[in-house]
Protein backbone atom coordinates (compact mmCIF):
# COMPACT_ATOMS: atom_id res chain seq x y z
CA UNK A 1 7.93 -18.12 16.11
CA UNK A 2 6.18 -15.17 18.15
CA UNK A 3 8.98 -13.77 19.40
CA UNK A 4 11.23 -14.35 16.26
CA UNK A 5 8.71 -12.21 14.35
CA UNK A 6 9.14 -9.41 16.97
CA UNK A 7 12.37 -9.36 17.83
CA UNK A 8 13.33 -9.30 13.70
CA UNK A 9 10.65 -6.43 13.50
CA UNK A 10 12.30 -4.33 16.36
CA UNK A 11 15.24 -4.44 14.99
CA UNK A 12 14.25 -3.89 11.28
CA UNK A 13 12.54 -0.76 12.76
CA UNK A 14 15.45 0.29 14.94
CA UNK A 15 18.20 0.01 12.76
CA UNK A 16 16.64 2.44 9.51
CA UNK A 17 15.82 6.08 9.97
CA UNK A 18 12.29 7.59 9.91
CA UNK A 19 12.95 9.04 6.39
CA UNK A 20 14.39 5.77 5.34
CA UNK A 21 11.58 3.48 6.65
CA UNK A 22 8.36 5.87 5.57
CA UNK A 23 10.22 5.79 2.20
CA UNK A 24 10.56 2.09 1.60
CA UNK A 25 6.71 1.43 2.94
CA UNK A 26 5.42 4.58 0.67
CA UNK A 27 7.05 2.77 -2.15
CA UNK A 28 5.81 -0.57 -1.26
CA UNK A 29 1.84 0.78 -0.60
CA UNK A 30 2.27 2.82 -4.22
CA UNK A 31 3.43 -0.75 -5.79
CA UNK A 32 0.84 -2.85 -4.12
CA UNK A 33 -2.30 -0.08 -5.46
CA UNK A 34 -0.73 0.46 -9.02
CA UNK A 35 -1.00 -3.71 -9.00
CA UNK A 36 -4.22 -3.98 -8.02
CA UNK A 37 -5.87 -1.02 -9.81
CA UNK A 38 -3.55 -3.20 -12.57
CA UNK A 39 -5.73 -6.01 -11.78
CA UNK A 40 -9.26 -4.55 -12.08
CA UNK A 41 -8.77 -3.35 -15.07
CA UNK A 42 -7.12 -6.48 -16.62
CA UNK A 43 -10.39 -8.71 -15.01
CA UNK A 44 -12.75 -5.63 -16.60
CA UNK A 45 -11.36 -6.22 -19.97
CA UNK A 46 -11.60 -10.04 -20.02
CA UNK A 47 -14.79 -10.21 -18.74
CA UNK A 48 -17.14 -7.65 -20.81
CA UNK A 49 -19.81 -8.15 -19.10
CA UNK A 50 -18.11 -8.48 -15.37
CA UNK A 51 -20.81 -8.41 -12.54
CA UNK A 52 -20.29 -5.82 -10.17
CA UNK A 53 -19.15 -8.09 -7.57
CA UNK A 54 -16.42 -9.61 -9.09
CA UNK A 55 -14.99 -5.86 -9.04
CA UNK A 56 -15.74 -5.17 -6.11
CA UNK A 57 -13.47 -7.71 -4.36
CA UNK A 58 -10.37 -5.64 -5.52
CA UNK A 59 -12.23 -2.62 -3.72
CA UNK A 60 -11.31 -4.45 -0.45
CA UNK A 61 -7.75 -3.93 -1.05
CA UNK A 62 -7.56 -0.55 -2.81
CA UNK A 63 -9.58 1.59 -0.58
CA UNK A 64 -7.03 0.90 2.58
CA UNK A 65 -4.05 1.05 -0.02
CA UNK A 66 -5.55 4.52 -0.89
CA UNK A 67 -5.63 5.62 2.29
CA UNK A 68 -2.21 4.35 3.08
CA UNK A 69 -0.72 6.59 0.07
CA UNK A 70 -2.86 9.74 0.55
CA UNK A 71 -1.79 9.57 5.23
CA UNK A 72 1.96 8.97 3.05
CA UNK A 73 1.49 11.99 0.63
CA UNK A 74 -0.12 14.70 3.29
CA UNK A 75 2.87 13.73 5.61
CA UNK A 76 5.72 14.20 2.84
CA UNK A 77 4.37 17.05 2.12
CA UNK A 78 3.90 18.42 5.65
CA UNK A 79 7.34 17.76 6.02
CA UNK A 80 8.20 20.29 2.93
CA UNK A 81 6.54 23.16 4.58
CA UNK A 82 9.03 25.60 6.44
């Protein structure tokens, strides 16, 4: 199963250009935070009252997400500059 995994992953990575690749997982890590900021708010609104740490599970995933996108966005626009 190991090598399965790997040898698909080389060859995923291998076969699609840099621009090609940072595109498809910029788009993924945009869809993944817009769904769970989507998330947080939906469980805010059902619950009026929500305790703090039912929010703050989604915080586990959005701060890395965030991250994710804003490394994607400075190197885009790197990549702009002359």
């Amino acid at each position: 199963m190991t090598t399965t995994v790997t040898k698909v992953s080389t060859v995923t990575i291998l076969s699609n250009s840099y621009a090609a690749m940072s595109s498809n997982v910029g788009l993924v890590a945009i869809a993944l935070l817009m769904l769970v900021l989507l998330e947080k708010e939906l469980v805010r609104t059902r619950y009026a009252v929500a305790p703090h740490a039912r929010l703050r599970i989604f915080d586990i995933a959005i701060v890395p997400l965030l991250v994710v996108c804003g490394k994607i966005f400075i190197i885009r626009f790197i990549d702009l500059l002359p």
